[in-house]
PDB file of N, CA and C in Angstrom:
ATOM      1  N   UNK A   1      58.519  63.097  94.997  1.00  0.00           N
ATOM      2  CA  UNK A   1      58.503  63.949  93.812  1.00  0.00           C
ATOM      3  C   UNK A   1      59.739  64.831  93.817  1.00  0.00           C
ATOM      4  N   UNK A   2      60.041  64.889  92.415  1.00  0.00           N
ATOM      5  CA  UNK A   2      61.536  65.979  92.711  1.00  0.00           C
ATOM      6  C   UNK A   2      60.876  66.888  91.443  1.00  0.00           C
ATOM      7  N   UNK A   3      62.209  68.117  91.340  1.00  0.00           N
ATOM      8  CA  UNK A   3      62.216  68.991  90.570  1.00  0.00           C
ATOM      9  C   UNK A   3      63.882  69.208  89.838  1.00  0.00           C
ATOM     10  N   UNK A   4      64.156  69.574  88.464  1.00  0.00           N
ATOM     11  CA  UNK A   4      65.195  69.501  88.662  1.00  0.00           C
ATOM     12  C   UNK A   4      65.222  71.074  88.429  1.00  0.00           C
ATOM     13  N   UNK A   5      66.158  71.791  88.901  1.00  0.00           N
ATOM     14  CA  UNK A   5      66.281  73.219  88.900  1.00  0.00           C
ATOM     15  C   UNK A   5      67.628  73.454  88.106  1.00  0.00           C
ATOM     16  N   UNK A   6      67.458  74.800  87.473  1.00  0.00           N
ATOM     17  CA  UNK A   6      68.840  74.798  87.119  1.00  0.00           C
ATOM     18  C   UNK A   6      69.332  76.564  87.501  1.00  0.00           C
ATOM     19  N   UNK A   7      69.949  76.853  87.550  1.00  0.00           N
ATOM     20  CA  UNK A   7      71.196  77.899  88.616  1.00  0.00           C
ATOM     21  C   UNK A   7      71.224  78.904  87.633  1.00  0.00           C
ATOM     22  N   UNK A   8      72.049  80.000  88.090  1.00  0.00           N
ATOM     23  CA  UNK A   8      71.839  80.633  86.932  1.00  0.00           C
ATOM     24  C   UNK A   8      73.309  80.976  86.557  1.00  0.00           C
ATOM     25  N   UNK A   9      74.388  79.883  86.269  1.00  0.00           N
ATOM     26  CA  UNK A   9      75.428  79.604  86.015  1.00  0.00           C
ATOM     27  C   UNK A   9      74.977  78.070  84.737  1.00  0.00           C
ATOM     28  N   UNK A  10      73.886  77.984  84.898  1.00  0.00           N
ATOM     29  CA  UNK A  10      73.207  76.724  84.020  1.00  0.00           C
ATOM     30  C   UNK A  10      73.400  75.433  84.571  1.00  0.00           C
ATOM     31  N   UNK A  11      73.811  75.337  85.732  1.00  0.00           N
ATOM     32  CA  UNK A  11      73.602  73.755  86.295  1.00  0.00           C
ATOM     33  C   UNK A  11      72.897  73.612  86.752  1.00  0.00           C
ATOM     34  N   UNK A  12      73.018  72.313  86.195  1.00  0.00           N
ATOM     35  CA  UNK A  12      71.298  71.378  86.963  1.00  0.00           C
ATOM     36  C   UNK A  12      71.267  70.401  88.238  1.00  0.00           C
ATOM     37  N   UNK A  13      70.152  71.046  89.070  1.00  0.00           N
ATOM     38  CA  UNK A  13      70.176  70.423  90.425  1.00  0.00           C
ATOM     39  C   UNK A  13      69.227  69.705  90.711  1.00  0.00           C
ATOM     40  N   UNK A  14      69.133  68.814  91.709  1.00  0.00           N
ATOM     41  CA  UNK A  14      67.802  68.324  91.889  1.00  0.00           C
ATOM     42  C   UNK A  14      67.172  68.583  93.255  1.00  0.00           C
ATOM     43  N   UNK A  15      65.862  69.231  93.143  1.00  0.00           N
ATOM     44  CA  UNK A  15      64.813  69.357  94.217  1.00  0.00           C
ATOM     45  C   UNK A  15      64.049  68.276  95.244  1.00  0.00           C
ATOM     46  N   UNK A  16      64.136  68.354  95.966  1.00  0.00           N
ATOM     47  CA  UNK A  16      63.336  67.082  96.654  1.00  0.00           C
ATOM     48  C   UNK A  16      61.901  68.064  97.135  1.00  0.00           C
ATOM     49  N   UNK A  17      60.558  67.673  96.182  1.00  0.00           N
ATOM     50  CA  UNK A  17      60.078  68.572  97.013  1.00  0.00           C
ATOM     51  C   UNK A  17      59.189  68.666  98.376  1.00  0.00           C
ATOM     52  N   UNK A  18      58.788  67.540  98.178  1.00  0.00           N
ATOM     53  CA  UNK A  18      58.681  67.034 100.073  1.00  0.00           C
ATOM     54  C   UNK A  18      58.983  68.352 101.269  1.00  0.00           C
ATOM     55  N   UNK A  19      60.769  68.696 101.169  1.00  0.00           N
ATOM     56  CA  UNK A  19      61.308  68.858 102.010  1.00  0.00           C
ATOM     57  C   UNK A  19      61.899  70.060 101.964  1.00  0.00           C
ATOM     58  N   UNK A  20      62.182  70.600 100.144  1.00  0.00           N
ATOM     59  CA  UNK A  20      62.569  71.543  99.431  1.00  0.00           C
ATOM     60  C   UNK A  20      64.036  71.289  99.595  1.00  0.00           C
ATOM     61  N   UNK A  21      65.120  69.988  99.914  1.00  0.00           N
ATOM     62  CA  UNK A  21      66.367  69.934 100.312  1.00  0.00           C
ATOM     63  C   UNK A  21      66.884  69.908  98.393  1.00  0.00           C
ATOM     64  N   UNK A  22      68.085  70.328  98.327  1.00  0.00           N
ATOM     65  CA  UNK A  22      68.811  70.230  97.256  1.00  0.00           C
ATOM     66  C   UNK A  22      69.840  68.813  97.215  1.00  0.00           C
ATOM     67  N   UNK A  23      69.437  68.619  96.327  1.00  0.00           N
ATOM     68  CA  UNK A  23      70.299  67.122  96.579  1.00  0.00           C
ATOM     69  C   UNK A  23      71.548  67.070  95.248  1.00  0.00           C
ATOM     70  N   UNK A  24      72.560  66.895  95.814  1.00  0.00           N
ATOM     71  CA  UNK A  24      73.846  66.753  94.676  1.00  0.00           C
ATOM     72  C   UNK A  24      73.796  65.692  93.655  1.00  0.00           C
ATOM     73  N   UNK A  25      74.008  65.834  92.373  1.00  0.00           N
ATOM     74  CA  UNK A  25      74.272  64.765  91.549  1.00  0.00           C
ATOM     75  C   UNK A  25      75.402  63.763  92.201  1.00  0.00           C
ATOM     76  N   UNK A  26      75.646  63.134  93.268  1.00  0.00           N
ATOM     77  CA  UNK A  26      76.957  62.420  93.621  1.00  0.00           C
ATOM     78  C   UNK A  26      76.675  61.369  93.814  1.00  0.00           C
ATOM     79  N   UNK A  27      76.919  60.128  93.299  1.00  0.00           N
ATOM     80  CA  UNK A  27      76.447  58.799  93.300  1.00  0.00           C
ATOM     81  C   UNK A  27      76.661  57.765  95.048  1.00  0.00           C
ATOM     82  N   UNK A  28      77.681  58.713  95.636  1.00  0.00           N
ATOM     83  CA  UNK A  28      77.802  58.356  96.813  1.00  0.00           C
ATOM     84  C   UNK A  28      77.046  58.554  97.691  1.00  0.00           C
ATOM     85  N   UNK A  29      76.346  59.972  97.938  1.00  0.00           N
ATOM     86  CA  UNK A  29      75.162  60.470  98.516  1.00  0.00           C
ATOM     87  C   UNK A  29      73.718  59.351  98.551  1.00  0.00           C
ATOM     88  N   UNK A  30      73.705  59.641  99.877  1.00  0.00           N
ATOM     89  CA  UNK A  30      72.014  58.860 100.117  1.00  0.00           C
ATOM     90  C   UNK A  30      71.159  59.426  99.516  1.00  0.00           C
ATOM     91  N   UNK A  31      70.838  60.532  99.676  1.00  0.00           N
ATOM     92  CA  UNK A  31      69.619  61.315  98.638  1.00  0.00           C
ATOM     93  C   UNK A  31      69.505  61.273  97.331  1.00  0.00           C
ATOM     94  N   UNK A  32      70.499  61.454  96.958  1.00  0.00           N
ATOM     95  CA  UNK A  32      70.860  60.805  95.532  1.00  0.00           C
ATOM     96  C   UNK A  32      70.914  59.460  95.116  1.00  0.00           C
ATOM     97  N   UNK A  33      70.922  58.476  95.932  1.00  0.00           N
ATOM     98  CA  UNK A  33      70.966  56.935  95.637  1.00  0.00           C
ATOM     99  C   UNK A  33      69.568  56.413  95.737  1.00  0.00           C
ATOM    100  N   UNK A  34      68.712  57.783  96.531  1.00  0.00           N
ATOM    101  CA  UNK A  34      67.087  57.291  96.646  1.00  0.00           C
ATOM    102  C   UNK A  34      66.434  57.768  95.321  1.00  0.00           C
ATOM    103  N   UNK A  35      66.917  59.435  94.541  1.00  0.00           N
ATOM    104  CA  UNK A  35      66.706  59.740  93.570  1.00  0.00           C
ATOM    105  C   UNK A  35      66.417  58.568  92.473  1.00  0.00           C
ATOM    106  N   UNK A  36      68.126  58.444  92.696  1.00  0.00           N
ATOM    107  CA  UNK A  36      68.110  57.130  91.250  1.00  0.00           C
ATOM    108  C   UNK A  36      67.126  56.092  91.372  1.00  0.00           C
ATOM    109  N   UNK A  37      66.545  55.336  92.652  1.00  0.00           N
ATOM    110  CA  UNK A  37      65.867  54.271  92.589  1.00  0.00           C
ATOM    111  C   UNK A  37      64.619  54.612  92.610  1.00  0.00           C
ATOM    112  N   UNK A  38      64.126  55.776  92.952  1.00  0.00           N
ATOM    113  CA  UNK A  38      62.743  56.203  92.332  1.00  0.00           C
ATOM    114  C   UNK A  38      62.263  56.201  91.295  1.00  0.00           C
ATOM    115  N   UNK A  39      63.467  56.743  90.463  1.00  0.00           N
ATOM    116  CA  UNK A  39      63.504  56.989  89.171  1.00  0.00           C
ATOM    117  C   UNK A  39      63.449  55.499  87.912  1.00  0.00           C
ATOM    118  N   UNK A  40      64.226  55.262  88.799  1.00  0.00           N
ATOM    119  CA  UNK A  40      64.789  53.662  88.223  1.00  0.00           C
ATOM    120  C   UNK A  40      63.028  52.969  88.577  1.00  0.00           C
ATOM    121  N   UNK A  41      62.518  52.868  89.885  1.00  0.00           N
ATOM    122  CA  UNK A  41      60.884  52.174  90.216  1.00  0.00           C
ATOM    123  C   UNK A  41      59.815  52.828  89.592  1.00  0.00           C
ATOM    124  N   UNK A  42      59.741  54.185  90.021  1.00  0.00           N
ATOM    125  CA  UNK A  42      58.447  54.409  89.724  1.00  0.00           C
ATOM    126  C   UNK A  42      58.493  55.312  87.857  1.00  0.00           C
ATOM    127  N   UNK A  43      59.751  55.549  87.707  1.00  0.00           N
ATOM    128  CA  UNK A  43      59.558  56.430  86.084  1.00  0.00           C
ATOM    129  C   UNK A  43      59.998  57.934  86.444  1.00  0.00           C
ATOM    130  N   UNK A  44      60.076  58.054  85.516  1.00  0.00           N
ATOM    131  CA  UNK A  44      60.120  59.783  85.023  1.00  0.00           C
ATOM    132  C   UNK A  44      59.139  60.586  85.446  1.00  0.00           C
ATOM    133  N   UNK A  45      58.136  59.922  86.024  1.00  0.00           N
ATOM    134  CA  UNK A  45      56.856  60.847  86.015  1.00  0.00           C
ATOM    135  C   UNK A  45      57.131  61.135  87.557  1.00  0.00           C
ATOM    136  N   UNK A  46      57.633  60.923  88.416  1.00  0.00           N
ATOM    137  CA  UNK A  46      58.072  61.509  89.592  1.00  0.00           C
ATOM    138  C   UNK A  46      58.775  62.819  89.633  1.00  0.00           C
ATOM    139  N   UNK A  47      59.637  63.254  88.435  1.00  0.00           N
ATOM    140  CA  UNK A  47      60.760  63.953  88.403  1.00  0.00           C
ATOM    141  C   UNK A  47      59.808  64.881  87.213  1.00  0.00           C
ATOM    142  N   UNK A  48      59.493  66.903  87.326  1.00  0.00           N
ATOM    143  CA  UNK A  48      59.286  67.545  86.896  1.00  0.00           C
ATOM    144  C   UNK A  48      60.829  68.307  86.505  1.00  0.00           C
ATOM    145  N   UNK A  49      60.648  68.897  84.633  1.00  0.00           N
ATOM    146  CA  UNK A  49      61.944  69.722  84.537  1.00  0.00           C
ATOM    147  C   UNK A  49      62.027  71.050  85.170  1.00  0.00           C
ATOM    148  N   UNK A  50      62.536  71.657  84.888  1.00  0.00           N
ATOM    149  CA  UNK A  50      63.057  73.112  85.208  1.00  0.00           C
ATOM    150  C   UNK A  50      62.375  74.037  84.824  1.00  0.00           C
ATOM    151  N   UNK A  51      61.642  75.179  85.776  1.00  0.00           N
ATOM    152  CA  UNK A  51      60.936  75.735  85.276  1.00  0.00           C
ATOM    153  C   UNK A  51      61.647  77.143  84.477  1.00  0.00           C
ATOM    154  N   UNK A  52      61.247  77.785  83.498  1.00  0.00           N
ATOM    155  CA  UNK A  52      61.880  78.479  82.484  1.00  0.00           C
ATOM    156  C   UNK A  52      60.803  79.714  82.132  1.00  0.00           C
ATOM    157  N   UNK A  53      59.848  79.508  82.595  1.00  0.00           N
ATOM    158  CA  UNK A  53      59.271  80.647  82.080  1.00  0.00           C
ATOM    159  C   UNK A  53      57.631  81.121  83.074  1.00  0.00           C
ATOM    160  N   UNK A  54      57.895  82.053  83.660  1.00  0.00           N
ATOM    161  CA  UNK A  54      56.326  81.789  84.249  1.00  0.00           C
ATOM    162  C   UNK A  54      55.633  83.800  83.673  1.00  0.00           C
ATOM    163  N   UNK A  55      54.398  83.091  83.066  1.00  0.00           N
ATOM    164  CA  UNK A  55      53.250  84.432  83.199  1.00  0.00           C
ATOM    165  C   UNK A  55      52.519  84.632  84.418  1.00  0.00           C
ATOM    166  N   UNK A  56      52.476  85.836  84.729  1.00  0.00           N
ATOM    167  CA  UNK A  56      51.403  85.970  85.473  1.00  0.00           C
ATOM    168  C   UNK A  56      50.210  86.360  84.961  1.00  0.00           C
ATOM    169  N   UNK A  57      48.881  86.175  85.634  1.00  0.00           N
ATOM    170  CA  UNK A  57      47.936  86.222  85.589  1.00  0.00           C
ATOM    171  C   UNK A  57      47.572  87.434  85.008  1.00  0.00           C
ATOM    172  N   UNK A  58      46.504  88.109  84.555  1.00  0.00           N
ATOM    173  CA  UNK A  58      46.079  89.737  84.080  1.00  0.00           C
ATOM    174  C   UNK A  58      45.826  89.855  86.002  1.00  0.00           C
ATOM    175  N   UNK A  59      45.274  89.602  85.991  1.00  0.00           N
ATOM    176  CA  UNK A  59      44.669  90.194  87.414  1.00  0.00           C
ATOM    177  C   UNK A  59      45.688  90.290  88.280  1.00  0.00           C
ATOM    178  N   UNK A  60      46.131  89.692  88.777  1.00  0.00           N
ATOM    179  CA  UNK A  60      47.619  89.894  89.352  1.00  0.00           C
ATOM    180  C   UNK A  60      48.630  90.603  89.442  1.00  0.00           C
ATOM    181  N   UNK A  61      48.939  90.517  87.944  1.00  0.00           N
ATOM    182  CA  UNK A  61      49.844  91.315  87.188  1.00  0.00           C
ATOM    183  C   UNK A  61      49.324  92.958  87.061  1.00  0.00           C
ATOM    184  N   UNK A  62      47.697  93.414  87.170  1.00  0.00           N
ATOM    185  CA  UNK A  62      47.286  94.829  87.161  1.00  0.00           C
ATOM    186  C   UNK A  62      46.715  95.003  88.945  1.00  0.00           C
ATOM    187  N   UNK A  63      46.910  94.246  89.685  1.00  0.00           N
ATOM    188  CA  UNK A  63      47.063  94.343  90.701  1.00  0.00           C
ATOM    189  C   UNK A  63      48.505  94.992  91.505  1.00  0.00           C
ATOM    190  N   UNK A  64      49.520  94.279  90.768  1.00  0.00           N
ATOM    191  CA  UNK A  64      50.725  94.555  91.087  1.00  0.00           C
ATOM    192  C   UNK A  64      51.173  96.298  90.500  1.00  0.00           C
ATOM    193  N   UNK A  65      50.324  96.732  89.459  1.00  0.00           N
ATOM    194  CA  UNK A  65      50.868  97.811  88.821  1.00  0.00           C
ATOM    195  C   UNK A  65      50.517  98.664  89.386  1.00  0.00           C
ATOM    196  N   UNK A  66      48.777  98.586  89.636  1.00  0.00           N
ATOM    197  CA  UNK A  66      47.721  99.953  90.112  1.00  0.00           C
ATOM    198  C   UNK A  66      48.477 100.637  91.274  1.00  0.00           C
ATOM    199  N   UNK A  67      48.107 102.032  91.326  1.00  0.00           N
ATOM    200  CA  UNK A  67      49.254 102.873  92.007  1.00  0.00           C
ATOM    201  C   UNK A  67      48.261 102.196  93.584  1.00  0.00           C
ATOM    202  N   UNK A  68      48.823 102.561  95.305  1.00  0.00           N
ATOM    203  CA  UNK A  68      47.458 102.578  95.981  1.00  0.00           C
ATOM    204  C   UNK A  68      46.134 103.588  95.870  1.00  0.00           C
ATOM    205  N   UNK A  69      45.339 103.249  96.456  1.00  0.00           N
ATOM    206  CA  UNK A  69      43.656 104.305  96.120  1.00  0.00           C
ATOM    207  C   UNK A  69      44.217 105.565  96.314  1.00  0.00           C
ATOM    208  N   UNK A  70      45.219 105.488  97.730  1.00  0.00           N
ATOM    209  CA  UNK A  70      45.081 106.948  98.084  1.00  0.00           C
ATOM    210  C   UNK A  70      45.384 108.179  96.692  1.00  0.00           C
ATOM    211  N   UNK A  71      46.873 107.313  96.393  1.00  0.00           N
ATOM    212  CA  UNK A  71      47.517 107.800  94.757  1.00  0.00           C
ATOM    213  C   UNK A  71      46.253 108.278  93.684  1.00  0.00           C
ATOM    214  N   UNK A  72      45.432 106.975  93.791  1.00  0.00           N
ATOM    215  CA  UNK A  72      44.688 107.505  92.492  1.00  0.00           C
ATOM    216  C   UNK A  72      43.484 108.595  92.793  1.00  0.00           C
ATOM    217  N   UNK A  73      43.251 108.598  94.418  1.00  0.00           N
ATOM    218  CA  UNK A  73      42.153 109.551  94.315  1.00  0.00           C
ATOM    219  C   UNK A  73      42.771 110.616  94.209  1.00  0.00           C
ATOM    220  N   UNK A  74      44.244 111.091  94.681  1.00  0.00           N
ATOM    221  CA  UNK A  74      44.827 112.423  94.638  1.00  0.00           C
ATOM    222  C   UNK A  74      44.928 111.845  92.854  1.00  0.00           C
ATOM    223  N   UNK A  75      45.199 111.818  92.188  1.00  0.00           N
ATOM    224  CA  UNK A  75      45.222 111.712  90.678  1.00  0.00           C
ATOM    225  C   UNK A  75      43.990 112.248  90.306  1.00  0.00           C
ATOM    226  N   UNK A  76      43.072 112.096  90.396  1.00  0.00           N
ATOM    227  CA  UNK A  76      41.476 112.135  89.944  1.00  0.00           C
ATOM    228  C   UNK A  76      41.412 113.987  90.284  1.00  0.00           C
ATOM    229  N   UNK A  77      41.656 113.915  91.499  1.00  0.00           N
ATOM    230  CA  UNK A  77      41.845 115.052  92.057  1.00  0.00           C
ATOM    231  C   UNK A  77      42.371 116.233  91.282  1.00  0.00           C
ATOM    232  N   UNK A  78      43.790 116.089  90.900  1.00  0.00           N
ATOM    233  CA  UNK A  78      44.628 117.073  90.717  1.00  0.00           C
ATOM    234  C   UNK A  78      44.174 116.713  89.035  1.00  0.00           C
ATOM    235  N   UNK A  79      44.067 115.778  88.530  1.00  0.00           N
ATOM    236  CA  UNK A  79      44.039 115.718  86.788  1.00  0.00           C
ATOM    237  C   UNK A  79      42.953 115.464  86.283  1.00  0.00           C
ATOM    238  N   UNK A  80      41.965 114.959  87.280  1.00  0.00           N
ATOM    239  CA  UNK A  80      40.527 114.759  86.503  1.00  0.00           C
ATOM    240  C   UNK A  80      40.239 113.595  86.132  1.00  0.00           C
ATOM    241  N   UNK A  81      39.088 112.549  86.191  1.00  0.00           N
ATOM    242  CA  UNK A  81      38.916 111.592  86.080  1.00  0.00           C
ATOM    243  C   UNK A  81      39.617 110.958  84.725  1.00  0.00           C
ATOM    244  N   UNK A  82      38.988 111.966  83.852  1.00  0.00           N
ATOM    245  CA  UNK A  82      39.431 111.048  82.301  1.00  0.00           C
ATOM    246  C   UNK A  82      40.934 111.246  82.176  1.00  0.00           C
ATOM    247  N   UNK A  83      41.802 111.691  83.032  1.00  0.00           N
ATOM    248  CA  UNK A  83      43.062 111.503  83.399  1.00  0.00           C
ATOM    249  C   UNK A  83      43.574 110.288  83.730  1.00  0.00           C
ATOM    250  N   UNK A  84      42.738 109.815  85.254  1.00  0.00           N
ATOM    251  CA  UNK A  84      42.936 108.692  85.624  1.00  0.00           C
ATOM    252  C   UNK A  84      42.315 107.666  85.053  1.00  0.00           C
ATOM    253  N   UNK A  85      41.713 107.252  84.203  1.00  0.00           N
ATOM    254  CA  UNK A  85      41.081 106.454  83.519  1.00  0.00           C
ATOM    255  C   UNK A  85      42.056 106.345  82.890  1.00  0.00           C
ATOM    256  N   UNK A  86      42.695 107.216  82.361  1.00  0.00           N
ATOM    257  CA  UNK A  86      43.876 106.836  80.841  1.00  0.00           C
ATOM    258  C   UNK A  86      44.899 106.339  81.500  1.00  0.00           C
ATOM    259  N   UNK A  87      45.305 106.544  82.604  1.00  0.00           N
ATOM    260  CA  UNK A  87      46.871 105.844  83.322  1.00  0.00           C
ATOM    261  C   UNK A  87      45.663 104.308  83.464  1.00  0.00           C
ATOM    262  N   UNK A  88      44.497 103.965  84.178  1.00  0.00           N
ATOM    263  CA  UNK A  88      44.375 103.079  84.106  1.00  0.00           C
ATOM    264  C   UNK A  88      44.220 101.762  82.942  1.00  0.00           C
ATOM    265  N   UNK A  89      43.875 102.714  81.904  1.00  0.00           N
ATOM    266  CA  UNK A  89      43.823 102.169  80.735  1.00  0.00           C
ATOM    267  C   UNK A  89      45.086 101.445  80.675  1.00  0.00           C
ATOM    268  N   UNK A  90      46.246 102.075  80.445  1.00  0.00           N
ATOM    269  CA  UNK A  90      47.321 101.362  79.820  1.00  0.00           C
ATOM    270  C   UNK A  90      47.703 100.489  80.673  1.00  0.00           C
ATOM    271  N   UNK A  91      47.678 100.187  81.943  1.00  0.00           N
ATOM    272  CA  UNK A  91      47.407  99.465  82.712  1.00  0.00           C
ATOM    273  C   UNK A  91      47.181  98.163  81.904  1.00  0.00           C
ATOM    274  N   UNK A  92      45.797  98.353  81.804  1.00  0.00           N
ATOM    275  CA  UNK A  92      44.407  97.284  81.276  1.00  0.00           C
ATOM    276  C   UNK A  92      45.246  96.599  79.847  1.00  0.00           C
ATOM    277  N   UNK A  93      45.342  97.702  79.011  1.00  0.00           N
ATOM    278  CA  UNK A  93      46.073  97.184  77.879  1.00  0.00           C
ATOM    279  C   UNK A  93      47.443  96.478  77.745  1.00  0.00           C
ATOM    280  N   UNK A  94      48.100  96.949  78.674  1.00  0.00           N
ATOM    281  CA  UNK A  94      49.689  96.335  79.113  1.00  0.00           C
ATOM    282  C   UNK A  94      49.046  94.431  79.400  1.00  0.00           C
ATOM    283  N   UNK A  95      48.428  94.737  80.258  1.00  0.00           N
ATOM    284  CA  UNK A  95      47.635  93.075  80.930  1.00  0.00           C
ATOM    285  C   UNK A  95      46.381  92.804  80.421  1.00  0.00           C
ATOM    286  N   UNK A  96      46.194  92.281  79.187  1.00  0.00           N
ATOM    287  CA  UNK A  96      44.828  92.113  78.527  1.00  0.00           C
ATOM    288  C   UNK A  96      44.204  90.960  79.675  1.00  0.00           C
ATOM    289  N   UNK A  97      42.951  90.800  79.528  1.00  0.00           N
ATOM    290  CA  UNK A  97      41.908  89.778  80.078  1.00  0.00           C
ATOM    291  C   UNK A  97      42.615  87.716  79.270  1.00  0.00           C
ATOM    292  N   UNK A  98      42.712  88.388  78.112  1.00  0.00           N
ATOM    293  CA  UNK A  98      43.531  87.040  77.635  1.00  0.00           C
ATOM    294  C   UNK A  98      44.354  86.444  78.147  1.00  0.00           C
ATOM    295  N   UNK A  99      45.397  87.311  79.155  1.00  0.00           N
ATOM    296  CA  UNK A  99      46.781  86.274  79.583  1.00  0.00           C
ATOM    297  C   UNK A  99      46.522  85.907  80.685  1.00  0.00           C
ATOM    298  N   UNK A 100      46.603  84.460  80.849  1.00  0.00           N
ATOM    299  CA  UNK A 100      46.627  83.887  81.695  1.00  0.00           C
ATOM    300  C   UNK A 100      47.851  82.980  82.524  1.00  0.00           C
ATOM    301  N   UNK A 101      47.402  83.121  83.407  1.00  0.00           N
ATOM    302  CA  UNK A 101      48.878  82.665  84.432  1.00  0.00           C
ATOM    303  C   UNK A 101      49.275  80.902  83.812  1.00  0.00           C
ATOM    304  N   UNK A 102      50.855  80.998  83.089  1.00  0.00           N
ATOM    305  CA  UNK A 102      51.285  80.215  82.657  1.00  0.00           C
ATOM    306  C   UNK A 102      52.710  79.802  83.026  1.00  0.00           C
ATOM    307  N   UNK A 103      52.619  78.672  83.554  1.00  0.00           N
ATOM    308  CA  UNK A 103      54.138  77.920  83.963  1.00  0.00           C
ATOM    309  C   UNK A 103      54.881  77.316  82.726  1.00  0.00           C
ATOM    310  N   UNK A 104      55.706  77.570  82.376  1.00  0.00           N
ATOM    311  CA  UNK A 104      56.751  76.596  81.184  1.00  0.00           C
ATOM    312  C   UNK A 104      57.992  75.992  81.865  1.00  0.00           C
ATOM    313  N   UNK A 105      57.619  74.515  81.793  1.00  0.00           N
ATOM    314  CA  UNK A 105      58.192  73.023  82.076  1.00  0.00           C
ATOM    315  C   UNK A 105      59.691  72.795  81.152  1.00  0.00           C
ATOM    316  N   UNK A 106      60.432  72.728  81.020  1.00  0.00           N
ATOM    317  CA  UNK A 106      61.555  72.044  80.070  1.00  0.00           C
ATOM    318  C   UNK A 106      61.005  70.726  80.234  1.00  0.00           C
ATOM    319  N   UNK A 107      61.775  69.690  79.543  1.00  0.00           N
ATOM    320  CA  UNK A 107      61.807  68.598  79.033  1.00  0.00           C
ATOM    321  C   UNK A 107      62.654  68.251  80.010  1.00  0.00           C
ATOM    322  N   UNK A 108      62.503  66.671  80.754  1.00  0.00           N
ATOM    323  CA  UNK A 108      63.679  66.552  81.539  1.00  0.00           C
ATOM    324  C   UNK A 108      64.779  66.003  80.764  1.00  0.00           C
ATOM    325  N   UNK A 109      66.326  66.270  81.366  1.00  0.00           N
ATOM    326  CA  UNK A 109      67.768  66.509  80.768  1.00  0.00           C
ATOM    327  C   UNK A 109      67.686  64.816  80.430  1.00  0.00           C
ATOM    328  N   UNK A 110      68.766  64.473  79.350  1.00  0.00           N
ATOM    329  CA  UNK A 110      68.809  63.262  79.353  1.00  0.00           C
ATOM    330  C   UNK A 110      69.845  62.366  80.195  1.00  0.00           C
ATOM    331  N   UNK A 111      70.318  62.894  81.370  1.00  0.00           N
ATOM    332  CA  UNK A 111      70.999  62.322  82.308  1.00  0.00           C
ATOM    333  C   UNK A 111      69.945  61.430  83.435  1.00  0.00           C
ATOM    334  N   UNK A 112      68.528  61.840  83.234  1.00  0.00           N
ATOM    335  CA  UNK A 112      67.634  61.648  83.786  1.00  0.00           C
ATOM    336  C   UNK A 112      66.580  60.475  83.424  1.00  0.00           C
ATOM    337  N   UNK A 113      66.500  61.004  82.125  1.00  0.00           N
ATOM    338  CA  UNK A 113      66.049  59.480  81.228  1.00  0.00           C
ATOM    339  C   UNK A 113      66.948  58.500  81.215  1.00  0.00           C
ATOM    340  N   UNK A 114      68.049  58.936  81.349  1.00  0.00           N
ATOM    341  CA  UNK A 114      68.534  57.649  81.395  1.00  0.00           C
ATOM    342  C   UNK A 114      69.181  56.465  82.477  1.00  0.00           C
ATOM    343  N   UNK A 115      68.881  56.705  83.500  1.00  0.00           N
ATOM    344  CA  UNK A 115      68.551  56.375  84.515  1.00  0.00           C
ATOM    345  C   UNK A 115      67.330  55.147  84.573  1.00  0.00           C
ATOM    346  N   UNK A 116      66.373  55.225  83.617  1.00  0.00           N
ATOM    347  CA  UNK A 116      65.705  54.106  83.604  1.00  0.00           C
ATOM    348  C   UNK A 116      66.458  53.221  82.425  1.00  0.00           C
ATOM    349  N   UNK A 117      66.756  53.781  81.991  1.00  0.00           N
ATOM    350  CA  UNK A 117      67.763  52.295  81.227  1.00  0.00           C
ATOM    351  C   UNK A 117      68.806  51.767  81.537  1.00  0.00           C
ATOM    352  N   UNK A 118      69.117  51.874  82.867  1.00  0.00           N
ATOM    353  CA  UNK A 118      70.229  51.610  83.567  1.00  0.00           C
ATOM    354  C   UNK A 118      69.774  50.240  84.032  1.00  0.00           C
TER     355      UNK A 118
END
């Protein structure tokens, strides 16, 4: 299985993910000459595009925000519960229950498709 990744100069690389090795587009290269004949045997469906966009989860994502306990009990403390309820609120509202943890795939490049019509 590969991945193709792309840089953040916009080139596109390919993942081996087995091994996580980066393998060069170079037709001379072994890793690359196994690429092509995978591609060429088993299809496109070996080779995932570039990932471009990831959500995180609500839970996760208000996991990552919440101050630690100790923070919020001194909060409660010094401002009063319906204090801390309202920092938690926006919290809650920032990360609704609706969003859910989502990966976005590109389309693979057509240097790739075409490889089976070779």
């Amino acid at each position: 299985m590969y991945k193709i990744v792309i840089s953040d100069l916009g080139d596109e690389s390919i993942k081996r993910i087995s091994d996580g090795s980066f393998i060069p587009r170079d037709s001379n290269n072994r890793d690359y000459q196994q690429f092509e004949k995978d591609v060429v045997g088993i299809g496109t469906t070996c080779v995932e595009g570039a990932t471009v966009g990831v959500t995180t989860a609500y839970d996760v994502a208000r996991y990552l925000e919440y101050p630690p306990i100790e923070e919020q009990l001194d909060t409660i403390y010094h401002h009063g519960v319906n204090f801390w309820k309202a920092k938690l609120k926006d919290i809650k509202n920032k990360y609704p229950k609706t969003q859910v943890g989502v990966t976005t795939i590109t389309q693979l490049p057509q240097w790739v498709i075409d490889l089976t019509s070779s």
